[in-house]
PDB file of N, CA and C in Angstrom:
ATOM      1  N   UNK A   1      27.524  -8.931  54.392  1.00  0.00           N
ATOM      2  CA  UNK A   1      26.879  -8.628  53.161  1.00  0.00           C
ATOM      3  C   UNK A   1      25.365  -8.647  53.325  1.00  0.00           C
ATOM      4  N   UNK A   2      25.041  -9.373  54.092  1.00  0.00           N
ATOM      5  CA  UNK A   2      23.112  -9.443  54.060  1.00  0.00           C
ATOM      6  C   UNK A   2      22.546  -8.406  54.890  1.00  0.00           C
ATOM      7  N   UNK A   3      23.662  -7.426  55.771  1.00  0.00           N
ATOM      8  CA  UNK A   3      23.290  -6.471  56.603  1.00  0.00           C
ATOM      9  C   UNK A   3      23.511  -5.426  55.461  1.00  0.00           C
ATOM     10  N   UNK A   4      24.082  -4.865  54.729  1.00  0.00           N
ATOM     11  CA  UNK A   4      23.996  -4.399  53.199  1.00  0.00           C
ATOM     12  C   UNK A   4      22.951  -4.178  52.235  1.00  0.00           C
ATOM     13  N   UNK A   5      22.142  -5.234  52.127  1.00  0.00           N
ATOM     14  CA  UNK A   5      21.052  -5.590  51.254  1.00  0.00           C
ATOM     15  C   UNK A   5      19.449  -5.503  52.564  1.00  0.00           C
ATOM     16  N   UNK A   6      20.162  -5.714  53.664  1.00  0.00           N
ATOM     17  CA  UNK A   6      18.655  -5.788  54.569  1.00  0.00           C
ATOM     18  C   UNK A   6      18.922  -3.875  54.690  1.00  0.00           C
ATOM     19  N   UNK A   7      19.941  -3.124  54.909  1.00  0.00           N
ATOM     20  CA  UNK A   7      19.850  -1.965  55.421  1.00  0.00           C
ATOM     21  C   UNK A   7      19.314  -0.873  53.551  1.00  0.00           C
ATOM     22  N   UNK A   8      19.770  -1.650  52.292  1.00  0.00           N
ATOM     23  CA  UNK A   8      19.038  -1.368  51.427  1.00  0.00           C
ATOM     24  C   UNK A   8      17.819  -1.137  51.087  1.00  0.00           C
ATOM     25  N   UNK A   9      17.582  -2.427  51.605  1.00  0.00           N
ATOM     26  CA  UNK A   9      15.552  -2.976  51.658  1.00  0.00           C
ATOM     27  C   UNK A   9      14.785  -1.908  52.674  1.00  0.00           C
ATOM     28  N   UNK A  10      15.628  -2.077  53.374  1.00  0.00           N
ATOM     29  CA  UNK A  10      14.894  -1.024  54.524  1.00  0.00           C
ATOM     30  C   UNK A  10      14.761   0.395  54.147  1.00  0.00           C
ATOM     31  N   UNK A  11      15.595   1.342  53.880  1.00  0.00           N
ATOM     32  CA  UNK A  11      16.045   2.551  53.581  1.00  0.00           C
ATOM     33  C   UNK A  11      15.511   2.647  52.518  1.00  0.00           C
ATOM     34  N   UNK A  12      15.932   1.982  51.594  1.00  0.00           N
ATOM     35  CA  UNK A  12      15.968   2.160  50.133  1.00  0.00           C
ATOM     36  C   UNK A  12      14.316   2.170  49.587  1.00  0.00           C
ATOM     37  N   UNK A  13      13.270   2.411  50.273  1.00  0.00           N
ATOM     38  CA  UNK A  13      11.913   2.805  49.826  1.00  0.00           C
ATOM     39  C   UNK A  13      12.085   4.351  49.067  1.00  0.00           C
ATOM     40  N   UNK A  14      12.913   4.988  49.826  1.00  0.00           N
ATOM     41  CA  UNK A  14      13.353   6.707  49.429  1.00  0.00           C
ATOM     42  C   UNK A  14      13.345   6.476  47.936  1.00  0.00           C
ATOM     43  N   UNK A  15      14.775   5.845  48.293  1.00  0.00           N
ATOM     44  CA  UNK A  15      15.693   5.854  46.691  1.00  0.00           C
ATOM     45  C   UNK A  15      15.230   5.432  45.325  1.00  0.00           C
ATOM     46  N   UNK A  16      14.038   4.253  46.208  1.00  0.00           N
ATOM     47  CA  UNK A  16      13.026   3.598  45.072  1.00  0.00           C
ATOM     48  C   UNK A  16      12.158   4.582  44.676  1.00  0.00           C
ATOM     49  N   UNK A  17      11.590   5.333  45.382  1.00  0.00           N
ATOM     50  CA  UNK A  17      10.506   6.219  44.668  1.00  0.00           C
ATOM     51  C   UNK A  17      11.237   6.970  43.592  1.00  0.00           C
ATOM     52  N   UNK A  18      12.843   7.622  44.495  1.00  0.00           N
ATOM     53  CA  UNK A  18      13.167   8.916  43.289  1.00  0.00           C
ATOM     54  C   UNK A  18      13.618   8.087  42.095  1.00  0.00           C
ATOM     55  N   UNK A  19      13.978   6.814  41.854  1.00  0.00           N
ATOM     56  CA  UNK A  19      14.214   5.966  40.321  1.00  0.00           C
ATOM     57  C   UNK A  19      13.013   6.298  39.797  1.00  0.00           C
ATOM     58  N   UNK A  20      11.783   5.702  40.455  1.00  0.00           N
ATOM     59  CA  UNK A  20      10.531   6.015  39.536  1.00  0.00           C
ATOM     60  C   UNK A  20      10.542   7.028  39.278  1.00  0.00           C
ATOM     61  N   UNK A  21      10.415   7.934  40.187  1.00  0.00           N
ATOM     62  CA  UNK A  21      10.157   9.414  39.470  1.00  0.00           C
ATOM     63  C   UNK A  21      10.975   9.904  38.130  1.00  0.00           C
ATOM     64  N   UNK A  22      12.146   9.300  38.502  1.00  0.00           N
ATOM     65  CA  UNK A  22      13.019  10.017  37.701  1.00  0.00           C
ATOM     66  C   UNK A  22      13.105   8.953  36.041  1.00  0.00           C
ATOM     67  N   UNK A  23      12.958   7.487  36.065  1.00  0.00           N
ATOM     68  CA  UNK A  23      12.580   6.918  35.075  1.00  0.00           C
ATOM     69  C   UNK A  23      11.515   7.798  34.578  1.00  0.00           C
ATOM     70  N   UNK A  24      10.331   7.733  34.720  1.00  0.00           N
ATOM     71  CA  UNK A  24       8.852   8.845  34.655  1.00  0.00           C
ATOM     72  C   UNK A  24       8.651   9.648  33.714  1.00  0.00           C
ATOM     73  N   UNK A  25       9.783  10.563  34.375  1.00  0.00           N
ATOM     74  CA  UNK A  25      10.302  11.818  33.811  1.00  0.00           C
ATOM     75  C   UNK A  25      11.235  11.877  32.372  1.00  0.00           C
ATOM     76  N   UNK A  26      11.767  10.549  32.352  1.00  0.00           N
ATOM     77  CA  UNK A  26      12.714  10.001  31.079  1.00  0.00           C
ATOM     78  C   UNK A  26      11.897   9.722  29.737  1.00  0.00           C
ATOM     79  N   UNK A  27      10.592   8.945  30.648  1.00  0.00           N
ATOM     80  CA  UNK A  27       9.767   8.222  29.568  1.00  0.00           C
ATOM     81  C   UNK A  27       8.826   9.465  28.730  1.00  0.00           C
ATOM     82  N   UNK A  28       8.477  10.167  29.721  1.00  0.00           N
ATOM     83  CA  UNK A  28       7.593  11.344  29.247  1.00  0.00           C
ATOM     84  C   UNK A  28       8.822  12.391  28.471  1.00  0.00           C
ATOM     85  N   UNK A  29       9.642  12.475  28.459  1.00  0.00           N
ATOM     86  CA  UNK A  29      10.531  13.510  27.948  1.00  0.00           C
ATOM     87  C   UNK A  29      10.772  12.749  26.451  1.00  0.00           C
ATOM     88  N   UNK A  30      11.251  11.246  26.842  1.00  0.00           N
ATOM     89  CA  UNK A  30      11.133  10.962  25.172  1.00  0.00           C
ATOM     90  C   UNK A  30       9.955  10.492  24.137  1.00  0.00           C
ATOM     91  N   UNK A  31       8.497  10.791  24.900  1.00  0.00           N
ATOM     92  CA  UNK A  31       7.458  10.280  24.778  1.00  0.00           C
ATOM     93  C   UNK A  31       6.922  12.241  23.883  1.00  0.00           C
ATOM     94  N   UNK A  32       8.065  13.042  24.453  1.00  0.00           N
ATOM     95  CA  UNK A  32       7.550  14.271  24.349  1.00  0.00           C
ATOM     96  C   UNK A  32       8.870  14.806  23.018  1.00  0.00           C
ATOM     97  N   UNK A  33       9.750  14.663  23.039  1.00  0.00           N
ATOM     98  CA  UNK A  33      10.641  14.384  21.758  1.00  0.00           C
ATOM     99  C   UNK A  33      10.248  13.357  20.513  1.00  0.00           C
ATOM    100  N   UNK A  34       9.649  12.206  20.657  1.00  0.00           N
ATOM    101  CA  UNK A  34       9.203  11.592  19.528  1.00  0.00           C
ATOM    102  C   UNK A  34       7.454  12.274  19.198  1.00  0.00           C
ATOM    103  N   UNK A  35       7.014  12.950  19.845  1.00  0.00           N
ATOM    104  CA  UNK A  35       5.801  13.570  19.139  1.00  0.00           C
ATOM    105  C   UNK A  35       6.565  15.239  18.287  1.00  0.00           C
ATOM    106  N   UNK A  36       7.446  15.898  19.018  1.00  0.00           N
ATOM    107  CA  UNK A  36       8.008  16.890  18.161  1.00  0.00           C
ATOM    108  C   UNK A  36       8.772  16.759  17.146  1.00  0.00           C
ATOM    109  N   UNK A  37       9.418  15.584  16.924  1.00  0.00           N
ATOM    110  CA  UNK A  37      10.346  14.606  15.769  1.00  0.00           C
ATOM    111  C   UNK A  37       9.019  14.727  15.072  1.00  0.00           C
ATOM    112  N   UNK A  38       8.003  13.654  15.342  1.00  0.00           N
ATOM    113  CA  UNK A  38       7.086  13.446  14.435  1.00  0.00           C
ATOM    114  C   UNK A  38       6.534  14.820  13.454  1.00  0.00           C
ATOM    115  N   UNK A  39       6.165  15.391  14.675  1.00  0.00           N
ATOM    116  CA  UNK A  39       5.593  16.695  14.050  1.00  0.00           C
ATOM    117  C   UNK A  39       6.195  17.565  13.118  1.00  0.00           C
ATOM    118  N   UNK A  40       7.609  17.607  13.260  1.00  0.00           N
ATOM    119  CA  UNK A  40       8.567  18.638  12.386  1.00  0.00           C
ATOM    120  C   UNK A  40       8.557  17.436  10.946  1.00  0.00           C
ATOM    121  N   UNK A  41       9.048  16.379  11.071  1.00  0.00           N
ATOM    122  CA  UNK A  41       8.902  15.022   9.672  1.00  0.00           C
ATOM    123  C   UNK A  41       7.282  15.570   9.052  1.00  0.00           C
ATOM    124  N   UNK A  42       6.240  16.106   9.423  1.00  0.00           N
ATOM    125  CA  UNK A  42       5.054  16.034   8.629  1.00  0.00           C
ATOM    126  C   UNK A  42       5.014  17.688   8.627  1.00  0.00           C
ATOM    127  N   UNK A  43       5.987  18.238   8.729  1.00  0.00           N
ATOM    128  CA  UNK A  43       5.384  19.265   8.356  1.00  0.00           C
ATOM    129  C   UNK A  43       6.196  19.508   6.795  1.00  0.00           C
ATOM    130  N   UNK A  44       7.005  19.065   6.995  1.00  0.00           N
ATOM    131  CA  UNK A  44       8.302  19.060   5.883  1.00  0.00           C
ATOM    132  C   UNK A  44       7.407  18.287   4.944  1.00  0.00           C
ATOM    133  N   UNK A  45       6.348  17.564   4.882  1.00  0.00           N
ATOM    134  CA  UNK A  45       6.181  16.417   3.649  1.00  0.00           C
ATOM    135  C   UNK A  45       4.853  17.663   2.930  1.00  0.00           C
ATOM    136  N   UNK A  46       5.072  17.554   1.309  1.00  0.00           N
ATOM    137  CA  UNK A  46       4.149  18.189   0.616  1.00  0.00           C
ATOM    138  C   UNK A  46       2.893  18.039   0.746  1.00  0.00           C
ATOM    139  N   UNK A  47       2.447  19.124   0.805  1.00  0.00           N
ATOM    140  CA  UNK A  47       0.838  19.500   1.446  1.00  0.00           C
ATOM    141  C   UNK A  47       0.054  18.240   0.448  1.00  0.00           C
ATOM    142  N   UNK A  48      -1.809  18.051   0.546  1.00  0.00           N
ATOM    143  CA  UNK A  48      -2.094  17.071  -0.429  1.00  0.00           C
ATOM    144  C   UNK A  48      -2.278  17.593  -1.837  1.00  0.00           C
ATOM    145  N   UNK A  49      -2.664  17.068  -2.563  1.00  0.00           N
ATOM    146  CA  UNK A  49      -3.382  17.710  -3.880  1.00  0.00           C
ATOM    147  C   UNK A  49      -4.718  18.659  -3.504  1.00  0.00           C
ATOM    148  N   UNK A  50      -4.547  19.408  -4.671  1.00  0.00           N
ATOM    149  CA  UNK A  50      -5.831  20.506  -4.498  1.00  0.00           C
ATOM    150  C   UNK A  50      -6.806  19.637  -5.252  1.00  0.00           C
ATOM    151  N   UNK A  51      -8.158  19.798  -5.236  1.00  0.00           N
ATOM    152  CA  UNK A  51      -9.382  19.317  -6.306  1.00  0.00           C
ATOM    153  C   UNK A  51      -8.885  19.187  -7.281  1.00  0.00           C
ATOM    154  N   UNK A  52      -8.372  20.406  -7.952  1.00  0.00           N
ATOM    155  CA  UNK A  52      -7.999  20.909  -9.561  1.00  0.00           C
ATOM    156  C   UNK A  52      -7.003  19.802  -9.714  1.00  0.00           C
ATOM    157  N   UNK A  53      -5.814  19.349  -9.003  1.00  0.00           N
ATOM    158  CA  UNK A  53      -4.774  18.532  -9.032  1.00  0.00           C
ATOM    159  C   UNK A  53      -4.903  17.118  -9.196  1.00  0.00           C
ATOM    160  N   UNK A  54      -6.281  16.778  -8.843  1.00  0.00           N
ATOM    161  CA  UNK A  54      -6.562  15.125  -8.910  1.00  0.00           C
ATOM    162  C   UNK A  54      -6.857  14.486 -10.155  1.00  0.00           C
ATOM    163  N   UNK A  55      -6.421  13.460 -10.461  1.00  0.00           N
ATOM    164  CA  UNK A  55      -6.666  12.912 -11.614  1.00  0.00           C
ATOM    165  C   UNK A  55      -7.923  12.587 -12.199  1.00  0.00           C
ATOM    166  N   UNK A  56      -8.360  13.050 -13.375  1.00  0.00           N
ATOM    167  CA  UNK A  56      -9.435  12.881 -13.841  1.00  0.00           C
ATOM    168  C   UNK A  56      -9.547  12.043 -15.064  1.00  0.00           C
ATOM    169  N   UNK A  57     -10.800  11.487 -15.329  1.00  0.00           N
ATOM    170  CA  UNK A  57     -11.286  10.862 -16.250  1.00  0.00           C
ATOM    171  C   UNK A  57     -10.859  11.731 -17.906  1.00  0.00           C
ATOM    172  N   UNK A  58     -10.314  10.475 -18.519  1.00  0.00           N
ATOM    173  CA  UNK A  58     -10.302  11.558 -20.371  1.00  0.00           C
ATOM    174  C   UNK A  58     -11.306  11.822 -20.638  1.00  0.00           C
ATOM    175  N   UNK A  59     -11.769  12.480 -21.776  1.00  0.00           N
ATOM    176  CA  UNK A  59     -12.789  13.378 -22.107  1.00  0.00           C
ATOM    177  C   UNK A  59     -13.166  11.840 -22.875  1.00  0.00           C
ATOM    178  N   UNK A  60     -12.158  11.098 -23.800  1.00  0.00           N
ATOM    179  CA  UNK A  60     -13.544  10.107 -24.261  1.00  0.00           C
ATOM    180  C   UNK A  60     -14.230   8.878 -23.239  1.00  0.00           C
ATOM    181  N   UNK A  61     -13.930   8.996 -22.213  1.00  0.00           N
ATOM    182  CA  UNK A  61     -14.645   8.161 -21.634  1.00  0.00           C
ATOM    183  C   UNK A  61     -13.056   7.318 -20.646  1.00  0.00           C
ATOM    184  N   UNK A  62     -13.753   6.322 -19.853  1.00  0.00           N
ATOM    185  CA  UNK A  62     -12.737   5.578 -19.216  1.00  0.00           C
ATOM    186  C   UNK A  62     -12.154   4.705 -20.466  1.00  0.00           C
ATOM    187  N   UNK A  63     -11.303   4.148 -19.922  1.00  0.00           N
ATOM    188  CA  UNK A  63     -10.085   3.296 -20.688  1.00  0.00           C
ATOM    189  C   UNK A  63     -10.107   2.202 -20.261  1.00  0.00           C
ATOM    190  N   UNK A  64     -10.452   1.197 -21.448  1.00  0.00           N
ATOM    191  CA  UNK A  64     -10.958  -0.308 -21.260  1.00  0.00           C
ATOM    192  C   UNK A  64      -9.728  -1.427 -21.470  1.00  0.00           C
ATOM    193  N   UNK A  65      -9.939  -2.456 -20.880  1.00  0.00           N
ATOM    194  CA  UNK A  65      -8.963  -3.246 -21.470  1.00  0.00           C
ATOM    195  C   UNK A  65      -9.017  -3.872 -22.409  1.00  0.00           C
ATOM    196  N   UNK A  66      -7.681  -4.043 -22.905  1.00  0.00           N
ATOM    197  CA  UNK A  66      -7.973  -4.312 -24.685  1.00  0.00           C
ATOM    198  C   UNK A  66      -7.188  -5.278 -24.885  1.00  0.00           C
ATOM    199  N   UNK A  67      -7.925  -6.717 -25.519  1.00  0.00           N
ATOM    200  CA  UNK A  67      -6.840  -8.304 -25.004  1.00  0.00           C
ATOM    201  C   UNK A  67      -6.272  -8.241 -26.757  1.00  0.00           C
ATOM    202  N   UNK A  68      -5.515  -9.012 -26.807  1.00  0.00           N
ATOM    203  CA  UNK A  68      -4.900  -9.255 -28.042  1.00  0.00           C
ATOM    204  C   UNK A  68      -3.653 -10.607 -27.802  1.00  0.00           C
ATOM    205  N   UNK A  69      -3.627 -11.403 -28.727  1.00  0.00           N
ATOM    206  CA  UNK A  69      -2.374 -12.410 -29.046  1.00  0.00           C
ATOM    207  C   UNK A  69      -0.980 -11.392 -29.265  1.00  0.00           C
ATOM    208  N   UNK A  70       0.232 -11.778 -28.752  1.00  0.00           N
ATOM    209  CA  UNK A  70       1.083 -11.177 -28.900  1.00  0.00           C
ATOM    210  C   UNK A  70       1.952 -12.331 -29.744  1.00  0.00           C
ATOM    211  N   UNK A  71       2.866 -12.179 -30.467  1.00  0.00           N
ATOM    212  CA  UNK A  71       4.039 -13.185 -30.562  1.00  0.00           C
ATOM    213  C   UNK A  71       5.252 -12.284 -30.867  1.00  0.00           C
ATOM    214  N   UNK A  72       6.354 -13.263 -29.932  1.00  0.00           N
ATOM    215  CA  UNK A  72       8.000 -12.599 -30.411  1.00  0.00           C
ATOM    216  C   UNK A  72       8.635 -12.171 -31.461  1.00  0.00           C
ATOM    217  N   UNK A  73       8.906 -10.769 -31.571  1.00  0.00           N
ATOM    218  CA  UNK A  73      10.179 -10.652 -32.866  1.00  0.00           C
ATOM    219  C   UNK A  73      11.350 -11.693 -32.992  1.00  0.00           C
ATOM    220  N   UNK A  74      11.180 -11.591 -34.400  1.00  0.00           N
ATOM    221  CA  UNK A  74      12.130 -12.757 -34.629  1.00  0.00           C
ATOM    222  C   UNK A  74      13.961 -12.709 -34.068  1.00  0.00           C
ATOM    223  N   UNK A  75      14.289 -13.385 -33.313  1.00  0.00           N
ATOM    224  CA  UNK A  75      15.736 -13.619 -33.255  1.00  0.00           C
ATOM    225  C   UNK A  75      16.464 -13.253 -34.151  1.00  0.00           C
ATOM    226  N   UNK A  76      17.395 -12.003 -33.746  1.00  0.00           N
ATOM    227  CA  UNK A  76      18.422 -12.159 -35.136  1.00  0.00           C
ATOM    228  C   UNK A  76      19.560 -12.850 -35.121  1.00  0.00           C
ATOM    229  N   UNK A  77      19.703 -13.407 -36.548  1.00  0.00           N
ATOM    230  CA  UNK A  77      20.292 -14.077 -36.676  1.00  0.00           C
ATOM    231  C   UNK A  77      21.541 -13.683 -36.888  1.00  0.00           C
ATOM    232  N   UNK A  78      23.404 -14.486 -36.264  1.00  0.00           N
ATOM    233  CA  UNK A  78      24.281 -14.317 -36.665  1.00  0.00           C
ATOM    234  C   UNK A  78      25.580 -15.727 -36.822  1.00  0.00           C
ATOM    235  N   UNK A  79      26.641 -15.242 -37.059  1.00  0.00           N
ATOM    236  CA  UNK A  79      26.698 -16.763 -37.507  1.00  0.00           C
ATOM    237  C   UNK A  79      27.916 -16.531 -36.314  1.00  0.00           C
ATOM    238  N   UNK A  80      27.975 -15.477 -35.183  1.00  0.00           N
ATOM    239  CA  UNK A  80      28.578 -16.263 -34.065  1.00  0.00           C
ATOM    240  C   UNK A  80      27.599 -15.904 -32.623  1.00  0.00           C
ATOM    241  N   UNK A  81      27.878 -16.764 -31.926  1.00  0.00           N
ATOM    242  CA  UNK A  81      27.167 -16.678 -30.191  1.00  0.00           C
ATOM    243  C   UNK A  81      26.688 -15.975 -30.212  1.00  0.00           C
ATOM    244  N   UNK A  82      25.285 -15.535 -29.679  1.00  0.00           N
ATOM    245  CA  UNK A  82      24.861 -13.974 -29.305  1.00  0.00           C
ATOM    246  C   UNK A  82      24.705 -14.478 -27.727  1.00  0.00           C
ATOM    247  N   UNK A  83      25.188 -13.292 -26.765  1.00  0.00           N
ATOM    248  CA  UNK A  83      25.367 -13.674 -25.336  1.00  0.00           C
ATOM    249  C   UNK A  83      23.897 -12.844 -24.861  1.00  0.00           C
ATOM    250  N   UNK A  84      23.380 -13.417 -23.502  1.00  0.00           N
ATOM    251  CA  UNK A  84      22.225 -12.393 -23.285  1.00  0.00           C
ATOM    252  C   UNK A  84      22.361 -10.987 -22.927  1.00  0.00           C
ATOM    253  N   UNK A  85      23.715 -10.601 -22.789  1.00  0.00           N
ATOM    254  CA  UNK A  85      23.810  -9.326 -22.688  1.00  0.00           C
ATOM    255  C   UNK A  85      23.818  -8.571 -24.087  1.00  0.00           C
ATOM    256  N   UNK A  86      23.839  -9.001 -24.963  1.00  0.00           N
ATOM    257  CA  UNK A  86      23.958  -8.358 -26.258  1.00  0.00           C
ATOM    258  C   UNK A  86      22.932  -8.644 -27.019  1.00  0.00           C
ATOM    259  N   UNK A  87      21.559  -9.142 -26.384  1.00  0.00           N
ATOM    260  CA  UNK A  87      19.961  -9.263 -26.971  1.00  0.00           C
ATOM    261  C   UNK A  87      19.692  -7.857 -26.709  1.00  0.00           C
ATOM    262  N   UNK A  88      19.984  -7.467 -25.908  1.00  0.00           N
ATOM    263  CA  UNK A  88      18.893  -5.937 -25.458  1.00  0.00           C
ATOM    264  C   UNK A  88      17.484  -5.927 -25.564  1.00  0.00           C
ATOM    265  N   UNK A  89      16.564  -5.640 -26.203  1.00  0.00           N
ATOM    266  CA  UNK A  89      15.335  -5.386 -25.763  1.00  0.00           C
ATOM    267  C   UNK A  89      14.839  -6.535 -26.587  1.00  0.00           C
ATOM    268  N   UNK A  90      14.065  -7.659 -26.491  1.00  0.00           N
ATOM    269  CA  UNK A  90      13.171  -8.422 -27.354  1.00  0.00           C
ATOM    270  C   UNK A  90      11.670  -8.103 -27.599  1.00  0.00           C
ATOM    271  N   UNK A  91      11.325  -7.242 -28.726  1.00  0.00           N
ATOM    272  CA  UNK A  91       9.917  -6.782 -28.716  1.00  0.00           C
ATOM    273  C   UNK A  91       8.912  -7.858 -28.782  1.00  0.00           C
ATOM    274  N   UNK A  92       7.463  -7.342 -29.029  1.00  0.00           N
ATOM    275  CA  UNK A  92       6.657  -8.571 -29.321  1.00  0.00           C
ATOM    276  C   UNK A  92       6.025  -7.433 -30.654  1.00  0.00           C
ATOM    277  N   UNK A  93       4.707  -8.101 -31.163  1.00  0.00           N
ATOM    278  CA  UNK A  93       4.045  -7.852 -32.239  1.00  0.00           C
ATOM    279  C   UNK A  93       2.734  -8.486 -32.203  1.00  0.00           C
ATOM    280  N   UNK A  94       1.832  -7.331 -32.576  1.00  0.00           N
ATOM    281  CA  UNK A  94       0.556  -8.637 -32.832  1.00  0.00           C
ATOM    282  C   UNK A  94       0.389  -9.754 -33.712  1.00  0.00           C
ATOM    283  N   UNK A  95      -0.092 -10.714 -32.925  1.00  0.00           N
ATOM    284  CA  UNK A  95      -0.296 -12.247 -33.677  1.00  0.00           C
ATOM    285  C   UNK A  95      -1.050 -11.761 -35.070  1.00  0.00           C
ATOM    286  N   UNK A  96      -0.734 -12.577 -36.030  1.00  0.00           N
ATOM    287  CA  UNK A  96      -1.650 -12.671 -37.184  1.00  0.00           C
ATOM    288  C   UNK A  96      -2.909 -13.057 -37.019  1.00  0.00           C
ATOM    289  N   UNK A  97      -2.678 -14.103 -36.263  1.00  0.00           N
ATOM    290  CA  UNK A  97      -4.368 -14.995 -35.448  1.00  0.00           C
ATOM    291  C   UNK A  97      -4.798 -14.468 -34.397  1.00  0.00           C
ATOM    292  N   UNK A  98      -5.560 -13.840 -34.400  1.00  0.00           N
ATOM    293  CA  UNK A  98      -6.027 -13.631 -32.806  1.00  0.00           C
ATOM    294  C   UNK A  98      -6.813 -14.521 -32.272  1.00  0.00           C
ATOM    295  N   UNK A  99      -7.113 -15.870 -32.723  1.00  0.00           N
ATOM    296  CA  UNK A  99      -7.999 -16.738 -32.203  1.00  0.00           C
ATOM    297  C   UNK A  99      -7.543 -17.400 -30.982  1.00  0.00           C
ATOM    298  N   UNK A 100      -7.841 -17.153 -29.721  1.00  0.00           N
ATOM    299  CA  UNK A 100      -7.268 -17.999 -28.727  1.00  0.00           C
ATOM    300  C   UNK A 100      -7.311 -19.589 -29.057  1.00  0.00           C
ATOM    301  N   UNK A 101      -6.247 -20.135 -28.473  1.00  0.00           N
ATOM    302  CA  UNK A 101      -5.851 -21.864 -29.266  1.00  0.00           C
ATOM    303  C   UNK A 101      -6.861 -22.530 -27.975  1.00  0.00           C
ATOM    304  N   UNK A 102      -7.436 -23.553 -28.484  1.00  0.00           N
ATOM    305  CA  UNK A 102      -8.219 -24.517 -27.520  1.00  0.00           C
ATOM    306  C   UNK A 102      -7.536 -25.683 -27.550  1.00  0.00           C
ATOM    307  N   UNK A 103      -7.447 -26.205 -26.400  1.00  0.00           N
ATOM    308  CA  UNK A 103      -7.609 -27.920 -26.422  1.00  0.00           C
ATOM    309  C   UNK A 103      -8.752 -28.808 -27.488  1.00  0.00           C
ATOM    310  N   UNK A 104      -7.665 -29.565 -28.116  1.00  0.00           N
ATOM    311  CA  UNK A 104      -8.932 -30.597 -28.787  1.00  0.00           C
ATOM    312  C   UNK A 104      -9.547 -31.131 -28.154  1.00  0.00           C
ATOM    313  N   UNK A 105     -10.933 -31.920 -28.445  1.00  0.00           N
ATOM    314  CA  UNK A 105     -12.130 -32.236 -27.645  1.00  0.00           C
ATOM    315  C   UNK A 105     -11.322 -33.240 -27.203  1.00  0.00           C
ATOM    316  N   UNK A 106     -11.420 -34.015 -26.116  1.00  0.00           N
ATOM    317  CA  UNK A 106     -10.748 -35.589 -26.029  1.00  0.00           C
ATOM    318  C   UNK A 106      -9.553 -35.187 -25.412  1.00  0.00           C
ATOM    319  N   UNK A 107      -8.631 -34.684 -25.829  1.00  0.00           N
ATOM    320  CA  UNK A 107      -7.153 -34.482 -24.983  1.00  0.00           C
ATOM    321  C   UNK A 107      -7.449 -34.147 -23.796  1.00  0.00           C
ATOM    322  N   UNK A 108      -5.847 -34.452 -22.953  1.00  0.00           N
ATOM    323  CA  UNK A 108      -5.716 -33.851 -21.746  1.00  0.00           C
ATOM    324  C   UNK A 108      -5.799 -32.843 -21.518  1.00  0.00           C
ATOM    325  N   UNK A 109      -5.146 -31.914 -22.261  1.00  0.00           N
ATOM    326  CA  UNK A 109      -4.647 -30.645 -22.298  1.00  0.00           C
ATOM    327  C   UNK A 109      -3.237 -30.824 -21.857  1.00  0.00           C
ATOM    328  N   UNK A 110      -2.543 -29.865 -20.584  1.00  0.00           N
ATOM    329  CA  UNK A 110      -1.439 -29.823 -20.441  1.00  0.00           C
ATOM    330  C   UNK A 110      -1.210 -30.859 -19.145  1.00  0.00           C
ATOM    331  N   UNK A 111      -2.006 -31.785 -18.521  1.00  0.00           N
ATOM    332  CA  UNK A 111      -1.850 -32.765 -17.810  1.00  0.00           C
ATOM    333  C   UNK A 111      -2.176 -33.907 -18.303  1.00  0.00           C
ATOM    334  N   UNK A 112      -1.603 -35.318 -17.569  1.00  0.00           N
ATOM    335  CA  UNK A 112      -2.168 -36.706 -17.982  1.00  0.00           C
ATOM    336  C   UNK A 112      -1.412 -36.882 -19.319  1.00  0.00           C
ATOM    337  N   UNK A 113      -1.884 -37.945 -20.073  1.00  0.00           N
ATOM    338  CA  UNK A 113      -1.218 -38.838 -21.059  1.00  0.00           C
ATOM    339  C   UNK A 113      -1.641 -38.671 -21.836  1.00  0.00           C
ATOM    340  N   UNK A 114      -3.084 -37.915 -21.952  1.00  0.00           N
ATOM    341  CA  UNK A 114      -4.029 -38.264 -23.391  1.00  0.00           C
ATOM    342  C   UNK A 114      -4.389 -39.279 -24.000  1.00  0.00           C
ATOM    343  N   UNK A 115      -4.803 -40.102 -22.727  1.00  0.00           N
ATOM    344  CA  UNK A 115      -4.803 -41.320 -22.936  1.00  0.00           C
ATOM    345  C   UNK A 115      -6.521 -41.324 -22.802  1.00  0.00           C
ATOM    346  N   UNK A 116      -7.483 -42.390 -23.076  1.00  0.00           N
ATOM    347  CA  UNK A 116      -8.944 -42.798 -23.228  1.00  0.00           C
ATOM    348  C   UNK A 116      -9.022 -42.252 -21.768  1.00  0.00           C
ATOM    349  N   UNK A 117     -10.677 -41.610 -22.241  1.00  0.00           N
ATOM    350  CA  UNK A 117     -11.124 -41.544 -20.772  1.00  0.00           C
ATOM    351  C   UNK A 117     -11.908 -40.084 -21.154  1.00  0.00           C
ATOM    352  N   UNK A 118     -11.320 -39.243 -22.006  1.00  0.00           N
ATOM    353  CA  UNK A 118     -11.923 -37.713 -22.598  1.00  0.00           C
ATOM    354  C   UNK A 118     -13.128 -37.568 -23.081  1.00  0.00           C
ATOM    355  N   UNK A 119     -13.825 -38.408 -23.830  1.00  0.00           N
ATOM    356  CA  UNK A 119     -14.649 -38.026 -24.655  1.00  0.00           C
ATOM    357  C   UNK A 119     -15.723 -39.025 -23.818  1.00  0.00           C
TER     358      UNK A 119
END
């Protein structure tokens, strides 16, 4: 067996080159198929927008953000189970108050005890 592998080693410089070559030739062929894949995928995808096509500003001006209090429509009421599949959409409505709610002076707020130490 080691006269096998020594008469390999020996000889086998040939055989080694034509693997490379021929790996080589594999890598560049699919190196040359994934650029024509690529190319046919972008030709198929819709051209860009024209000028005329791009989105433009409204005529009154840009569009600002506009804050407001929301609160929930009321739950309707029934006098058996309502399951959450049979709520369907829960709207909201504008608050009557739009005053954002503050912490009183002195409280924690939503941490601690509200215990001395605030004011």
């Amino acid at each position: 067996m080691t006269n096998a592998w020594m008469d390999l080693a020996a000889g086998g410089s040939g055989a080694l080159a034509v693997w490379l070559i021929v790996a080589a030739v594999v890598v560049v062929a699919v190196l040359i198929g994934a650029f024509a894949f690529g190319s046919r995928q972008k030709r198929r995808e819709p051209p860009p927008p024209r000028p005329e096509e791009q989105p433009r500003m409204p005529d009154d001006g840009p569009v600002h953000e506009e804050r407001e209090r929301r609160e929930p429509d009321e739950m309707p009421r029934s006098d058996e189970r309502t399951l959450p599949h049979e709520m369907g959409h829960q709207g909201s409505r504008t608050a009557s108050d739009q005053e954002r709610p503050r912490w009183d002076e002195g409280s924690s707020g939503s941490f601690g005890s509200g215990g001395p130490g605030g004011r």
